[in-house]
C-alpha atoms as a PDB file:
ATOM      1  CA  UNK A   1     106.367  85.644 101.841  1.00  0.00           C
ATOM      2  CA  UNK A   2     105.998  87.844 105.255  1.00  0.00           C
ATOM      3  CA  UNK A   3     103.889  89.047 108.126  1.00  0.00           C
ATOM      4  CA  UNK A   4     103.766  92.805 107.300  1.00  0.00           C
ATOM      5  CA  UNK A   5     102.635  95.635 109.981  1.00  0.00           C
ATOM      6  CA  UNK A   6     101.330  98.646 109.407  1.00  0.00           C
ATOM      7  CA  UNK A   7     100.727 102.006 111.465  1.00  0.00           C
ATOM      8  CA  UNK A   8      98.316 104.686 110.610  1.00  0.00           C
ATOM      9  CA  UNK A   9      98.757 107.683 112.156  1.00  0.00           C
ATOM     10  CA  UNK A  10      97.764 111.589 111.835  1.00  0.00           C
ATOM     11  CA  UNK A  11     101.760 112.761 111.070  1.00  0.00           C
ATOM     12  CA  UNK A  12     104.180 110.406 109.007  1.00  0.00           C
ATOM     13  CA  UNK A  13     106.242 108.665 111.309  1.00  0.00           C
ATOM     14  CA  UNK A  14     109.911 109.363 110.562  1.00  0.00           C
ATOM     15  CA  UNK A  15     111.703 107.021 107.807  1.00  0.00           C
ATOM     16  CA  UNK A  16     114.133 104.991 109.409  1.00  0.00           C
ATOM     17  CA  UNK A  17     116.218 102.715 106.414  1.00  0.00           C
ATOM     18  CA  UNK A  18     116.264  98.850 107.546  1.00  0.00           C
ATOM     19  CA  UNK A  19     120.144  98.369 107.520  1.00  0.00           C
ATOM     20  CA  UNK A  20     121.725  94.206 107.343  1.00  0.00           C
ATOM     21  CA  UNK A  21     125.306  95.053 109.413  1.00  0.00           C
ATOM     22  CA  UNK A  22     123.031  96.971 112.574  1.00  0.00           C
ATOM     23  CA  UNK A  23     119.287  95.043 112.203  1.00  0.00           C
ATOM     24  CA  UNK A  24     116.998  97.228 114.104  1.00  0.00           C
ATOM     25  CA  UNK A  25     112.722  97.982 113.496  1.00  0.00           C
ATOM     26  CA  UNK A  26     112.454 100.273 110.169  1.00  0.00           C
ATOM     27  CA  UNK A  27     109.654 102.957 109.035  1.00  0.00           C
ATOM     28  CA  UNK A  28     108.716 103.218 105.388  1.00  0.00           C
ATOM     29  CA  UNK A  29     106.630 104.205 102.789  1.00  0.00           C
ATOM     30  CA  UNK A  30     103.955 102.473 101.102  1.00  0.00           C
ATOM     31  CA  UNK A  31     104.837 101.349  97.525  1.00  0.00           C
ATOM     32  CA  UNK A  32     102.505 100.920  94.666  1.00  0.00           C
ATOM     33  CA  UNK A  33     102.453  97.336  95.604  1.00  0.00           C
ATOM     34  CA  UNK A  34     100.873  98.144  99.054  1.00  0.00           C
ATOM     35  CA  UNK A  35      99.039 100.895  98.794  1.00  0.00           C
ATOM     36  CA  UNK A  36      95.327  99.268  98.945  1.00  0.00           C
ATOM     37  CA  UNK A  37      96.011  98.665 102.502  1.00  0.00           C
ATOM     38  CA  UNK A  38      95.579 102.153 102.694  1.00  0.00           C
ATOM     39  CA  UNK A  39      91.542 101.403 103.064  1.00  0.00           C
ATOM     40  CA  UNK A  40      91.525  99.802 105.950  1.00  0.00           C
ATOM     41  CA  UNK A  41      92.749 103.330 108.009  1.00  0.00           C
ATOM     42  CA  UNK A  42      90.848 106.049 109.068  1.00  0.00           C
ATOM     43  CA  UNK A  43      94.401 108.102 109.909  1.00  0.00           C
ATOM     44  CA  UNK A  44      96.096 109.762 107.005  1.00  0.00           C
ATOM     45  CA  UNK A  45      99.452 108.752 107.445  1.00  0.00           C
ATOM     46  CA  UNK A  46      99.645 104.959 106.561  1.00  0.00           C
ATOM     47  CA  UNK A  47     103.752 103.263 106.831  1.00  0.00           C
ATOM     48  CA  UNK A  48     104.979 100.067 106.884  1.00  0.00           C
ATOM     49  CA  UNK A  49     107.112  99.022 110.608  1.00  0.00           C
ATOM     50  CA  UNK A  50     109.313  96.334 109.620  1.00  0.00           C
ATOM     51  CA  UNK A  51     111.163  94.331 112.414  1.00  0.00           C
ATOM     52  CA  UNK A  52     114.622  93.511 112.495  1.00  0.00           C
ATOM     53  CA  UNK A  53     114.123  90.861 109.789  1.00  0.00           C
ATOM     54  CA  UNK A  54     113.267  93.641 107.524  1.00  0.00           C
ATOM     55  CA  UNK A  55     109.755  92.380 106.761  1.00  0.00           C
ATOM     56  CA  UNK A  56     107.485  92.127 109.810  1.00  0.00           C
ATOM     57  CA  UNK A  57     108.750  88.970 110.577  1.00  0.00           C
ATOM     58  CA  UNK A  58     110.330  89.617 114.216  1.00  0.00           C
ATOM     59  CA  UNK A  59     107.185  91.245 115.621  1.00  0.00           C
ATOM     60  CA  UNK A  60     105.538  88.873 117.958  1.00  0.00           C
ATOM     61  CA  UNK A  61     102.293  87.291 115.984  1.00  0.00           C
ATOM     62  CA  UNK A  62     100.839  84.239 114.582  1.00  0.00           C
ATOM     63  CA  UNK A  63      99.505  83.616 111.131  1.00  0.00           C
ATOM     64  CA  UNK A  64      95.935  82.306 110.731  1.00  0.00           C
ATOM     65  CA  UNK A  65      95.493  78.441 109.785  1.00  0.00           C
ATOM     66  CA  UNK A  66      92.761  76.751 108.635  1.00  0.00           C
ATOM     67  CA  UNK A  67      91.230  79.733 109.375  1.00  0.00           C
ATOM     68  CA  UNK A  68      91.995  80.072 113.611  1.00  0.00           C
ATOM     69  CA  UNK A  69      95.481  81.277 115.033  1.00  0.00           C
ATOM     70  CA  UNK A  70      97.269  78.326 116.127  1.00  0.00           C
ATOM     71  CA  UNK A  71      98.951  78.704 120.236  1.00  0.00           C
ATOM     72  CA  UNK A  72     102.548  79.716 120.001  1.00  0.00           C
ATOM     73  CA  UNK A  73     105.029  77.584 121.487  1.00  0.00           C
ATOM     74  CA  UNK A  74     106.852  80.009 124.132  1.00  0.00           C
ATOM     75  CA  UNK A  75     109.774  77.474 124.314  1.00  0.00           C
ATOM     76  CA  UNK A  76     111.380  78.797 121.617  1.00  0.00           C
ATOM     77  CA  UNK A  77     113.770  80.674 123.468  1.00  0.00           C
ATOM     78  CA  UNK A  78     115.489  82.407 120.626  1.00  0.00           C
ATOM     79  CA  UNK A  79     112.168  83.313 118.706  1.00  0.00           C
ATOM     80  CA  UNK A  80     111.095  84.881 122.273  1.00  0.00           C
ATOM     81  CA  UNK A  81     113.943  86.625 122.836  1.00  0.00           C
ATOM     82  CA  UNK A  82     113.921  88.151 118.950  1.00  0.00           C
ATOM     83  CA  UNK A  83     109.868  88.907 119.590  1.00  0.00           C
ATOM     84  CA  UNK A  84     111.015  90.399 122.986  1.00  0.00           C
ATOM     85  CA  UNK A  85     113.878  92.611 121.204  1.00  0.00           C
ATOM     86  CA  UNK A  86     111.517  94.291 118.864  1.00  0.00           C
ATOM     87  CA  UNK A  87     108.133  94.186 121.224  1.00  0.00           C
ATOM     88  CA  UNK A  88     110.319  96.699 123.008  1.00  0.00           C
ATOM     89  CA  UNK A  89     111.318  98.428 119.641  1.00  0.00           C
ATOM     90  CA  UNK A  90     108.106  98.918 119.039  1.00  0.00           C
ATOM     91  CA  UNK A  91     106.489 100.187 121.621  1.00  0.00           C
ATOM     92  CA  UNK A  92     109.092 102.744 122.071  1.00  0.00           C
ATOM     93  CA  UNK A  93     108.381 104.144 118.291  1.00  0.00           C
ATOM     94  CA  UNK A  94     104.647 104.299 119.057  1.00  0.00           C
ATOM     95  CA  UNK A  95     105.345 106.255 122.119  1.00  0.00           C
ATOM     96  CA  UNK A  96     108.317 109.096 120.622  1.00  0.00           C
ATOM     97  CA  UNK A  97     105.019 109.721 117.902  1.00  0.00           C
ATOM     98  CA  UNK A  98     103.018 111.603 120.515  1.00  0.00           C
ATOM     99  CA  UNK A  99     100.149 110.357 119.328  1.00  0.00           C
ATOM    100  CA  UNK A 100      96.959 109.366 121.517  1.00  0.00           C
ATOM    101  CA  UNK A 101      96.219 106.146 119.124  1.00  0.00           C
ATOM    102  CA  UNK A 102      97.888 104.883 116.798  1.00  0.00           C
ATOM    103  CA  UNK A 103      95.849 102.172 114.038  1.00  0.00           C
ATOM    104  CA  UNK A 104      98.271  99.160 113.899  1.00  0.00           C
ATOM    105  CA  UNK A 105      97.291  96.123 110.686  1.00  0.00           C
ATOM    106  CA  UNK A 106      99.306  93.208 110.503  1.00  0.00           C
ATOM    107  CA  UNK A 107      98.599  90.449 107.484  1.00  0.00           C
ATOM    108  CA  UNK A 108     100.414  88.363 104.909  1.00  0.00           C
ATOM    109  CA  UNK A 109     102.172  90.100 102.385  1.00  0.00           C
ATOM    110  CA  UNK A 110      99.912  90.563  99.309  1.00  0.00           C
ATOM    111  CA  UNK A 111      96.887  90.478 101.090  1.00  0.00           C
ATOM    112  CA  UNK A 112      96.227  94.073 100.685  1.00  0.00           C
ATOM    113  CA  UNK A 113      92.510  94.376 100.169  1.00  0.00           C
ATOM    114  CA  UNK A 114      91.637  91.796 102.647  1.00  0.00           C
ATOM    115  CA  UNK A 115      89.001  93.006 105.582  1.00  0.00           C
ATOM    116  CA  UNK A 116      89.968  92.463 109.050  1.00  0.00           C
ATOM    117  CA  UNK A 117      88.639  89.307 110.728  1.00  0.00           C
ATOM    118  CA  UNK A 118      88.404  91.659 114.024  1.00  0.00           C
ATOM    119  CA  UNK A 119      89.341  94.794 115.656  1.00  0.00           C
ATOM    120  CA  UNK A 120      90.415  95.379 119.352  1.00  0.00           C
ATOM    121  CA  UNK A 121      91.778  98.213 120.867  1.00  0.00           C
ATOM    122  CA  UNK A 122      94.580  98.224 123.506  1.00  0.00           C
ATOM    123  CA  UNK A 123      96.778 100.120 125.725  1.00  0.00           C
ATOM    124  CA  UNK A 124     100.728 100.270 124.474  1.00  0.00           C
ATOM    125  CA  UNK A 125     101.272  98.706 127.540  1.00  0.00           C
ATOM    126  CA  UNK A 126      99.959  95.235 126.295  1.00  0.00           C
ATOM    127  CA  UNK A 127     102.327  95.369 123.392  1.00  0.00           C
ATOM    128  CA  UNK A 128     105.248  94.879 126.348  1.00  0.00           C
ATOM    129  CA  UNK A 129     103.577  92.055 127.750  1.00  0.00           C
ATOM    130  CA  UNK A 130     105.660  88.962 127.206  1.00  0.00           C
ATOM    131  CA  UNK A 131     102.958  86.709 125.656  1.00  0.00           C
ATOM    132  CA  UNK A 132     101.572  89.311 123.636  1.00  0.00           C
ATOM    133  CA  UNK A 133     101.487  87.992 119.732  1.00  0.00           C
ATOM    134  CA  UNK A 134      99.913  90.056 116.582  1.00  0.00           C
ATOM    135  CA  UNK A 135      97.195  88.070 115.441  1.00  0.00           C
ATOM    136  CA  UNK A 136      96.914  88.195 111.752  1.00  0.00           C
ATOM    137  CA  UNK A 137      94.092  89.943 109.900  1.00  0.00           C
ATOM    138  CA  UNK A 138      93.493  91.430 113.311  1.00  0.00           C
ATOM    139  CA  UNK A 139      93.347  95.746 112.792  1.00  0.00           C
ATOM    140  CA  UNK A 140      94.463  97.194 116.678  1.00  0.00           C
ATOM    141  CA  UNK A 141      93.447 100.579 117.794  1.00  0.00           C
ATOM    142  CA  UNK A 142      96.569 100.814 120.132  1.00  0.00           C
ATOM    143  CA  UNK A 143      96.074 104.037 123.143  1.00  0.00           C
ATOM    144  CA  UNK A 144      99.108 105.658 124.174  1.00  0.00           C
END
């Protein structure tokens, strides 16, 4: 399956239809499949971001193994440049929001009900930094 991201925040974010001829990030709303992952926000508005994959894929982030996040290997030049792409995607739909925080959740599809390992809270800024990865299971308080 997929990373998967997710934004809570305290007005929907606008719906934007993942399309395969012009790839570009994508807002939706939850489906009955998701919708548990609804408990882990305190903001009403809960959507799923997916990247230019479709899923959450693109966004820069590792997956936990053996229960740690492994070090990314930054000479992947086309994985940095795709993670680059939609870092800057990103940030740019958190911003046009105008929202002070946003609640950001990324985790393995399916794995709904599971409780953050950690939270952190950052500036949007740090989302732009170059070796800036999603850690899975990790719930971000992002400031604007």
């Amino acid at each position: 399956m997929c990373f998967v991201l997710y934004a809570g925040t305290n007005k929907p974010i606008p719906r934007r239809e993942w399309s395969k001829s012009a790839p570009d990030i994508s807002v939706s709303s939850l489906t009955e499949h998701d919708t548990a992952i609804k408990e882990h926000f305190k903001s009403s508005e809960v959507q799923s971001i997916g990247s230019t994959a479709g899923c959450g894929c693109d966004f820069p982030h590792v997956l936990l193994q053996n229960e740690e996040w492994p070090v990314f290997d930054f000479g992947d030049a086309e994985r940095v440049a795709t993670f680059g792409q939609n870092r800057r995607a990103l940030a740019a739909l958190l911003r046009d929001t105008g929202e002070n925080s946003i609640e950001l959740y990324g985790l393995w599809w399916g794995n709904f009900a599971i409780d953050p390992l950690a939270h952190e809270e950052i500036p949007l800024l740090r989302i732009l930094e170059p070796e800036f990865l999603f850690r899975e299971q990790v719930f971000y308080r992002v400031f604007l």
